[in-house]
N, C-alpha and C. Protein backbone atom coordinates (compact mmCIF):
# COMPACT_ATOMS: atom_id res chain seq x y z
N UNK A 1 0.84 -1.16 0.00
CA UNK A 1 0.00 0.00 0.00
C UNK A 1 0.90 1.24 0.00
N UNK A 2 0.40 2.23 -0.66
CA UNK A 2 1.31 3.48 -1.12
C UNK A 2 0.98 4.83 -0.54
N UNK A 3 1.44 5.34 0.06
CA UNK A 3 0.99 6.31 1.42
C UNK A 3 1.61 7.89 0.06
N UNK A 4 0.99 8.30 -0.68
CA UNK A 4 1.74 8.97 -1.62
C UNK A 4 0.80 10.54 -0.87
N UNK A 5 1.99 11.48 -0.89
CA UNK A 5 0.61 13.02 -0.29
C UNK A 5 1.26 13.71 -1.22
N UNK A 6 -0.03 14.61 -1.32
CA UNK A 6 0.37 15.34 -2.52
C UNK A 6 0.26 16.44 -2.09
N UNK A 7 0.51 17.60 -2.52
CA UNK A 7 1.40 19.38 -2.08
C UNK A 7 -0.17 19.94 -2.33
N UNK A 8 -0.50 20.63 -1.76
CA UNK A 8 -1.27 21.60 -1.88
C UNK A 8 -0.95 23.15 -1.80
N UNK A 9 -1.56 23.67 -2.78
CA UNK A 9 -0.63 24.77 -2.65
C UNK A 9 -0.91 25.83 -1.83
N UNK A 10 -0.36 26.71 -1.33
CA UNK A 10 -0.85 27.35 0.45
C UNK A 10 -1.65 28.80 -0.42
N UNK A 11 -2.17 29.30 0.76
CA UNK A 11 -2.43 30.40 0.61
C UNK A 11 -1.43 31.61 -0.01
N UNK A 12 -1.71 32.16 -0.79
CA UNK A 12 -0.65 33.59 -1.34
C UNK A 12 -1.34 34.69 -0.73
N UNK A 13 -0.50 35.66 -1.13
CA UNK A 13 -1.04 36.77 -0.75
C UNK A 13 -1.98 37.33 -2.05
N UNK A 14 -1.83 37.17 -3.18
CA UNK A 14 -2.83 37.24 -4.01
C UNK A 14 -3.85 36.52 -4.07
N UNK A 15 -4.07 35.46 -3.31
CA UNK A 15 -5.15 34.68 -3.30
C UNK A 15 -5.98 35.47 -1.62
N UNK A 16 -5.12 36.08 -0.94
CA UNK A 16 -5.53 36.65 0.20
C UNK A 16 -5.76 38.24 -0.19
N UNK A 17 -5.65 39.10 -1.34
CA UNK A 17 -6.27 39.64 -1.74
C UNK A 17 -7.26 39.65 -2.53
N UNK A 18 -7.60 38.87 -3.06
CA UNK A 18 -8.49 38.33 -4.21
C UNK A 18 -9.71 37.76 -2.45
N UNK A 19 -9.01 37.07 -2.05
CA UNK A 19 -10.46 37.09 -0.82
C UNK A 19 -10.84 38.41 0.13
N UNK A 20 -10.04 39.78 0.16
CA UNK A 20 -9.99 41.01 0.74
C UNK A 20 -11.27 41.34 -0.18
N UNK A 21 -10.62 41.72 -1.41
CA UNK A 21 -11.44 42.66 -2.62
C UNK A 21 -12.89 41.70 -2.48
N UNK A 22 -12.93 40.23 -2.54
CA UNK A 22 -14.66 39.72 -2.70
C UNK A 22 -15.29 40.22 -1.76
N UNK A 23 -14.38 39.92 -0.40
CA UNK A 23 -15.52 40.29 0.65
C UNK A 23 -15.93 41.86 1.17
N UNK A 24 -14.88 42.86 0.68
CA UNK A 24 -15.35 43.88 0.82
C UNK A 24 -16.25 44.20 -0.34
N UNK A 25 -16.07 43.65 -1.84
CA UNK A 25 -17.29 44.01 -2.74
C UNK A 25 -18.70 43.45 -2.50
N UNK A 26 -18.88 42.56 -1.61
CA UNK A 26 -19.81 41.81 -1.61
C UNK A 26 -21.12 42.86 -0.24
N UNK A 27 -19.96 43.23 0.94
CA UNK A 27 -20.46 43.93 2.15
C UNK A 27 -20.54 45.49 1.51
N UNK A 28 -20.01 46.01 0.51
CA UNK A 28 -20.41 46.99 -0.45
C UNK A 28 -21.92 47.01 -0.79
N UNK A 29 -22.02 45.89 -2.01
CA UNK A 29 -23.02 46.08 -2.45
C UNK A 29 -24.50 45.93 -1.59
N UNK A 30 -23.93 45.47 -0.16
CA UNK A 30 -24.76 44.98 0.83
C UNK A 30 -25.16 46.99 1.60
N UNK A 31 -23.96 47.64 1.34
CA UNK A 31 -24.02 48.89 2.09
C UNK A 31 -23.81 49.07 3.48
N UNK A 32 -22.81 47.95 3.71
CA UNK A 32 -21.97 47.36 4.84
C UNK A 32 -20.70 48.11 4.72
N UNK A 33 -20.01 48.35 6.00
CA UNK A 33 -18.66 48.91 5.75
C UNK A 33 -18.03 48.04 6.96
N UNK A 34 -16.69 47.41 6.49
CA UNK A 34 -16.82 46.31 7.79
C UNK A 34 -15.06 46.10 7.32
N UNK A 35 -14.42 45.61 8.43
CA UNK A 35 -12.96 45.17 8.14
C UNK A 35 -12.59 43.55 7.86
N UNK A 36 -11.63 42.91 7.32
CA UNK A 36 -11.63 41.75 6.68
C UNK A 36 -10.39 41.60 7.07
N UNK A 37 -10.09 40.01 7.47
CA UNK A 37 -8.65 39.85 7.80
C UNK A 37 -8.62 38.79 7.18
N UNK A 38 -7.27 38.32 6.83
CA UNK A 38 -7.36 36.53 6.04
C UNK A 38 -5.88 36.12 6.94
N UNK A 39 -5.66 35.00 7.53
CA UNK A 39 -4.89 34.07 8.07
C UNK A 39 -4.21 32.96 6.65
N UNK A 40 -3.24 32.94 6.87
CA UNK A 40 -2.27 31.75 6.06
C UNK A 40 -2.78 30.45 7.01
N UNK A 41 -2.60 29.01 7.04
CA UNK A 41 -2.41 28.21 8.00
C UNK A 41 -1.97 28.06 9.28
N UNK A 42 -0.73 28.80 9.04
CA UNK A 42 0.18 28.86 10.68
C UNK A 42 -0.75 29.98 11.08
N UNK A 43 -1.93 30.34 11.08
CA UNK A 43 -2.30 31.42 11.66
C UNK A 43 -1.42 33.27 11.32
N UNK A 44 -0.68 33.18 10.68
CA UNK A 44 -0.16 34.62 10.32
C UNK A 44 -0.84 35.46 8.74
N UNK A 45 -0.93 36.57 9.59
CA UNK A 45 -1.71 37.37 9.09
C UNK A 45 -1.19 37.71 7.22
N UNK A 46 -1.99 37.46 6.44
CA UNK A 46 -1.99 37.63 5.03
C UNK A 46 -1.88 39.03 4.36
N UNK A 47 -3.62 39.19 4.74
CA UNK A 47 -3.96 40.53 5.03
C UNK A 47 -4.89 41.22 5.46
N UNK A 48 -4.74 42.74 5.56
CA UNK A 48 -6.00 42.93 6.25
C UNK A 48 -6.90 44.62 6.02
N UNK A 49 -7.73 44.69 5.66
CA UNK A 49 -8.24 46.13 5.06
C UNK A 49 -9.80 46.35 6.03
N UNK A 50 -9.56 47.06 6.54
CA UNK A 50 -10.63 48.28 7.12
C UNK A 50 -11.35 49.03 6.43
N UNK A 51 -12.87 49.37 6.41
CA UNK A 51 -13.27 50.40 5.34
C UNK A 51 -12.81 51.98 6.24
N UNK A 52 -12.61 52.93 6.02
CA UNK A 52 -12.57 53.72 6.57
C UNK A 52 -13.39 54.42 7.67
N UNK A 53 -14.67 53.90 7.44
CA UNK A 53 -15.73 54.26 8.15
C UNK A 53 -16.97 53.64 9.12
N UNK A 54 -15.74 52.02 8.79
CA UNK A 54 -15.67 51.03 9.74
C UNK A 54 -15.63 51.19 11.26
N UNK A 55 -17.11 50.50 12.10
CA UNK A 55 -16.35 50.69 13.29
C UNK A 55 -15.09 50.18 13.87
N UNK A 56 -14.33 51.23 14.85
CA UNK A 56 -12.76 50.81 14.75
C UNK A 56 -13.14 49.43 15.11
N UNK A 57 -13.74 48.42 16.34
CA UNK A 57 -13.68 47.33 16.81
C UNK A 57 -13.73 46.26 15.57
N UNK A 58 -14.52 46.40 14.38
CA UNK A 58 -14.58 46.03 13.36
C UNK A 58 -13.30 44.99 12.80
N UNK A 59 -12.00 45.94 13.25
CA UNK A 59 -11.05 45.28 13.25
C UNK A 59 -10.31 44.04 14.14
N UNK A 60 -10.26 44.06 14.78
CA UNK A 60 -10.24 43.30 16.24
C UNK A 60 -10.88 41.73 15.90
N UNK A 61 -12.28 42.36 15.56
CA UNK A 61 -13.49 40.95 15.84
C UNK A 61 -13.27 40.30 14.25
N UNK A 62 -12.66 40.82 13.42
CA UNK A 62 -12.59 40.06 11.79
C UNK A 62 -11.62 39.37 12.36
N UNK A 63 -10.37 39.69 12.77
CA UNK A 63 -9.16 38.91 13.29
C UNK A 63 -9.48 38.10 13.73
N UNK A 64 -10.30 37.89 14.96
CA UNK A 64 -10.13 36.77 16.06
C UNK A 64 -11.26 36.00 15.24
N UNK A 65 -12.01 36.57 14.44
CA UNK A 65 -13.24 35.53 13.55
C UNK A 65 -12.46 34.72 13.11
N UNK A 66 -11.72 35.60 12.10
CA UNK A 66 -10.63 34.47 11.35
C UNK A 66 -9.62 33.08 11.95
N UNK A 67 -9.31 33.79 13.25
CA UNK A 67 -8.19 33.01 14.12
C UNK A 67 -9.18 32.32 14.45
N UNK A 68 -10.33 32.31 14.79
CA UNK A 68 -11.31 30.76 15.85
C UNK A 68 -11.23 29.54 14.34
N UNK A 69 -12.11 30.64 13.05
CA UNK A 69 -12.49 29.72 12.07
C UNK A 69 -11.26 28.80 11.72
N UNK A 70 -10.30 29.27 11.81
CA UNK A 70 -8.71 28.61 11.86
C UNK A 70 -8.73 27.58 12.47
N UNK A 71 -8.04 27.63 13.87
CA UNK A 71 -8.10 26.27 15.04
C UNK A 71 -9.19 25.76 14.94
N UNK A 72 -10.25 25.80 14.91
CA UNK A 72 -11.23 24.67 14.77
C UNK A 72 -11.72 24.63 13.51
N UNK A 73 -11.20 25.03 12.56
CA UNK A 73 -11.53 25.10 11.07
C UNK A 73 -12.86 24.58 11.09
N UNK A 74 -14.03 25.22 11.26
CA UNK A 74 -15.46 25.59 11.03
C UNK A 74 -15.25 27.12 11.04
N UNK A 75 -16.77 27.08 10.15
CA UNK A 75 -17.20 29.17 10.13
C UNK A 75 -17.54 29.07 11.64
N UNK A 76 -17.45 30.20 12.55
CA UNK A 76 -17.95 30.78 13.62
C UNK A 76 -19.28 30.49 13.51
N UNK A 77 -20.28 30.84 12.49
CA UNK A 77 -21.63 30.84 12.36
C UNK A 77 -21.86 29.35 12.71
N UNK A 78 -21.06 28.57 12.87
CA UNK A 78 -21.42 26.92 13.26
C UNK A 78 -21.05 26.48 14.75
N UNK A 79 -20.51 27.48 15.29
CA UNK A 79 -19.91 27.12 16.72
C UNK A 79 -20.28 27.62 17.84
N UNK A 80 -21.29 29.43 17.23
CA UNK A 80 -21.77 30.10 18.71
C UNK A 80 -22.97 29.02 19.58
N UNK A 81 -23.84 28.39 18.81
CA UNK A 81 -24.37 27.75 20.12
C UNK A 81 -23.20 26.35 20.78
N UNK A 82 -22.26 26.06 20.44
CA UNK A 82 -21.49 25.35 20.87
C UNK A 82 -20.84 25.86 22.31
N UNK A 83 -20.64 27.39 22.47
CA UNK A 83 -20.21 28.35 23.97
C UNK A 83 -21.33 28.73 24.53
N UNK A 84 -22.61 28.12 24.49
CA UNK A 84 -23.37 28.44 25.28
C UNK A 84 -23.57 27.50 26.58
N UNK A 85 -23.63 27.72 27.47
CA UNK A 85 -24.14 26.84 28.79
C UNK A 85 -24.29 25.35 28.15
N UNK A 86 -23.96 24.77 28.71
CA UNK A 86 -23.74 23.25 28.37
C UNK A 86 -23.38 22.82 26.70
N UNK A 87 -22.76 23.49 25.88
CA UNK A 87 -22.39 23.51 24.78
C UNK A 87 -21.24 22.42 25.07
N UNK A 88 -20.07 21.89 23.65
CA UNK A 88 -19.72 21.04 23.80
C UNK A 88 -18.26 22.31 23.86
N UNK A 89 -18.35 23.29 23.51
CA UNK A 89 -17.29 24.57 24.39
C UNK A 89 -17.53 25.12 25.01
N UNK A 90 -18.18 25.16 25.63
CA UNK A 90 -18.93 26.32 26.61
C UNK A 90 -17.47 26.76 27.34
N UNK A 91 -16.40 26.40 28.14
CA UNK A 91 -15.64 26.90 28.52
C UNK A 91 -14.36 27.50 27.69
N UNK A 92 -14.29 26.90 26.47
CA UNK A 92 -13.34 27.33 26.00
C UNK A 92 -12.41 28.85 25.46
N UNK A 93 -13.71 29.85 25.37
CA UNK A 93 -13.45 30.84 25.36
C UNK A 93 -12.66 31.33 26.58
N UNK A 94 -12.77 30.68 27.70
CA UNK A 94 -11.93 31.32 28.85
C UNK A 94 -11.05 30.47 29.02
N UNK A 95 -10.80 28.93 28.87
CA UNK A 95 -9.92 28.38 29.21
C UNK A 95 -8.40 28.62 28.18
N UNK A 96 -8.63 29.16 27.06
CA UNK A 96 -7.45 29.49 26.45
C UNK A 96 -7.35 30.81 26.53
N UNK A 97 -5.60 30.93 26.48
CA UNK A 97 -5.11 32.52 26.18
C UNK A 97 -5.11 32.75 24.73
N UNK A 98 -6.12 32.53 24.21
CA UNK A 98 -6.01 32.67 22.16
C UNK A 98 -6.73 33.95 22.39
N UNK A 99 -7.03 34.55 21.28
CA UNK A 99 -7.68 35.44 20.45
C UNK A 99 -9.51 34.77 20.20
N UNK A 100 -9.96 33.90 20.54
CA UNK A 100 -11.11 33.10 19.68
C UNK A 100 -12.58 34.38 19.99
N UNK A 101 -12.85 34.20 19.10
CA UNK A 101 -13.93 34.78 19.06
C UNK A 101 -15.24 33.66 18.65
N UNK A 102 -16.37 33.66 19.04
CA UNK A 102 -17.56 32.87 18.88
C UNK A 102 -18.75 33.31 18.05
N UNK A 103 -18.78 34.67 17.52
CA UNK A 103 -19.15 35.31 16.44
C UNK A 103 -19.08 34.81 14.60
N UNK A 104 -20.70 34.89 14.17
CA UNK A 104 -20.76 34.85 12.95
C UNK A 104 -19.58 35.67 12.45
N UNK A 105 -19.00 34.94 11.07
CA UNK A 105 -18.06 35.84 10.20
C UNK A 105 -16.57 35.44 10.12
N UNK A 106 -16.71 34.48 10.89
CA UNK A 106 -15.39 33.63 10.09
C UNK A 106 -15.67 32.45 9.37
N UNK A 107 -14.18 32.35 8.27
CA UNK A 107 -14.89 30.97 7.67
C UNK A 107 -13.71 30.51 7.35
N UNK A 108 -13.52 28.92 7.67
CA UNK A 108 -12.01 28.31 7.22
C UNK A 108 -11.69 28.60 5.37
N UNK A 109 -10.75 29.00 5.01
CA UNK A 109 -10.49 28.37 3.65
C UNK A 109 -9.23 27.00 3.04
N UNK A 110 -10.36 26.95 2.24
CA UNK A 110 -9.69 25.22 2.20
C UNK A 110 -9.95 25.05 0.04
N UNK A 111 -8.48 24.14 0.06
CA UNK A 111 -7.80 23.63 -1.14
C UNK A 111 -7.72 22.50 -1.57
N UNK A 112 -8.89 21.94 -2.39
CA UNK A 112 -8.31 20.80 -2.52
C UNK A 112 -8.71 19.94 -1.16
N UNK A 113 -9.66 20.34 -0.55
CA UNK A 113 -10.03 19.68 0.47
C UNK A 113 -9.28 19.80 1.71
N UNK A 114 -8.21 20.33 1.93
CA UNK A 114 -7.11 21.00 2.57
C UNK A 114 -7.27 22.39 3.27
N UNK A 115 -6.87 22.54 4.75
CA UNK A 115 -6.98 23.58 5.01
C UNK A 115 -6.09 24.50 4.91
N UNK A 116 -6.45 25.83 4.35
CA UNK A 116 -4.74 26.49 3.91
C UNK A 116 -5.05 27.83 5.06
N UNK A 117 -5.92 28.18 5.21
CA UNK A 117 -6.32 29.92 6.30
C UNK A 117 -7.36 29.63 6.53
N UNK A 118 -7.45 31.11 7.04
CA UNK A 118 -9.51 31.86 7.06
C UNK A 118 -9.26 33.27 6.72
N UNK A 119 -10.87 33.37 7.01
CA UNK A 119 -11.25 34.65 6.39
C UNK A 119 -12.08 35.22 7.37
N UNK A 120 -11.93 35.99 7.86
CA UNK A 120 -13.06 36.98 9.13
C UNK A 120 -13.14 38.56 8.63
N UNK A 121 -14.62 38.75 8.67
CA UNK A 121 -14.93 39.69 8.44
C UNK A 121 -15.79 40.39 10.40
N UNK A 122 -15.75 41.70 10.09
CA UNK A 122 -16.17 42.32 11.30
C UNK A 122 -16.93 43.62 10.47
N UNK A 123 -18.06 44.03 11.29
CA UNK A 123 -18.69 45.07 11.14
C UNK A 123 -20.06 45.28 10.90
N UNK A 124 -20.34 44.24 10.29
CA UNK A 124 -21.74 44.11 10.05
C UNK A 124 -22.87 43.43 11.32
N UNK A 125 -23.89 43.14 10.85
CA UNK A 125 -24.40 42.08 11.31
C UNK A 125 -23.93 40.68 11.26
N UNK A 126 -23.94 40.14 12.63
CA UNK A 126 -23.10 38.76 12.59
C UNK A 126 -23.19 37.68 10.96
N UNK A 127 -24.60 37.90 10.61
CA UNK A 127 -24.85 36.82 9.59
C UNK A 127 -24.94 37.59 8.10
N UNK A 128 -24.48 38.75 8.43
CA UNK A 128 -23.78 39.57 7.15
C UNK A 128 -22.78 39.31 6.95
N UNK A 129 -21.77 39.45 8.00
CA UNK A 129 -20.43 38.89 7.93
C UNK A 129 -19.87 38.12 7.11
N UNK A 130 -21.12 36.49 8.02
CA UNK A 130 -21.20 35.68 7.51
C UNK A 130 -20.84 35.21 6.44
N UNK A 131 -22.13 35.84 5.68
CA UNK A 131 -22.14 35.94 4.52
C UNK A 131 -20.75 36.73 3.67
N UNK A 132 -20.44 37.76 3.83
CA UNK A 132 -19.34 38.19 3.27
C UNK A 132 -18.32 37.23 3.08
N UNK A 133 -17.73 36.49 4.00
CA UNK A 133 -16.81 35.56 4.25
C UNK A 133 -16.88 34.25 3.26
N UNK A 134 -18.35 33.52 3.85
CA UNK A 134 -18.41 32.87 2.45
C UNK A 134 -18.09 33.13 1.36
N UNK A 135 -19.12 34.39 1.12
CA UNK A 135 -19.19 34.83 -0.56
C UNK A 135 -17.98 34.79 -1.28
N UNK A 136 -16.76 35.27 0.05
CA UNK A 136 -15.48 35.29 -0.40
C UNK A 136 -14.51 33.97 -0.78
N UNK A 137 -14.80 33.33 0.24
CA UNK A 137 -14.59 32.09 -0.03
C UNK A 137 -14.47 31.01 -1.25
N UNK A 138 -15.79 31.59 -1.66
CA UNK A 138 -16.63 30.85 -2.64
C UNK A 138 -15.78 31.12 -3.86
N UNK A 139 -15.63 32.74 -3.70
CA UNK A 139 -15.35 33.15 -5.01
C UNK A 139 -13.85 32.35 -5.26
N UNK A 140 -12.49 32.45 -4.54
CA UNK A 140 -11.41 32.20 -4.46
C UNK A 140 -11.62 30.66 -5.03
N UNK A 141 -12.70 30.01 -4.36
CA UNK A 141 -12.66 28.31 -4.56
C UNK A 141 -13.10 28.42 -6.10
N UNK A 142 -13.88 29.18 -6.92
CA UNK A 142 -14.23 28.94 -7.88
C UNK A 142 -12.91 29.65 -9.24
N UNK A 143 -12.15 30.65 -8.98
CA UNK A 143 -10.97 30.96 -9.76
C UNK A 143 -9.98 29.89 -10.03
């Protein structure tokens, strides 16, 4: 039996702009103004754009969206009832010194079935976000 793995290719930074530009065009046309962060695998930051008129926290909560959807590679939008009172995390937000956030608006991105980053958006409504993130997602998986 032949144990053969094959390379996937990681996140770029053009592929982490190309997910910046979807998800801010997408929270655009929505009339959203919201900040977007994208994570490589090791968790380091790709990139990251603010609308100007973004609330400042906006920034902050796309980050740590991105960093949760990361380590547990699920969107956020799949995990907040998971930190609620008897959830299957309910403590975890306090038991680690991470960044995690439990908020709609992060979303793993993945290659080839492979996880390479995420994508967190902040500013909107949680399931605007959401949505932004996907949309972005989507788009990158389909180029």
């Amino acid at each position: 039996m032949s144990t053969t793995t094959v390379a996937v290719a990681p996140l770029t930074t053009q592929d982490a702009e190309a997910l910046v530009d979807a998800a801010r065009c997408a929270a655009e046309t929505a009339g959203v103004t919201v900040a977007v962060t994208v994570l490589d695998a090791g968790g380091h930051l790709l990139a990251f754009r603010r609308d100007d008129r973004a609330v400042l926290i906006a920034g902050e909560t796309s980050t740590r969206k991105a960093y949760t959807a990361l380590q547990l590679n699920a969107p956020t939008a799949d995990l907040v009832d998971a930190v609620q009172p008897g959830g299957l995390f309910h403590t975890l937000p306090t038991a680690l010194d991470r960044p995690l956030l439990f908020i709609a608006g992060g979303v793993p991105v993945h290659r080839d079935g492979r996880l390479i980053g995420a994508i967190g958006v902040g500013g909107g409504a949680p399931d605007q976000d959401h949505a932004f993130a996907n949309a972005a997602a989507e788009a990158l998986a389909r180029r």
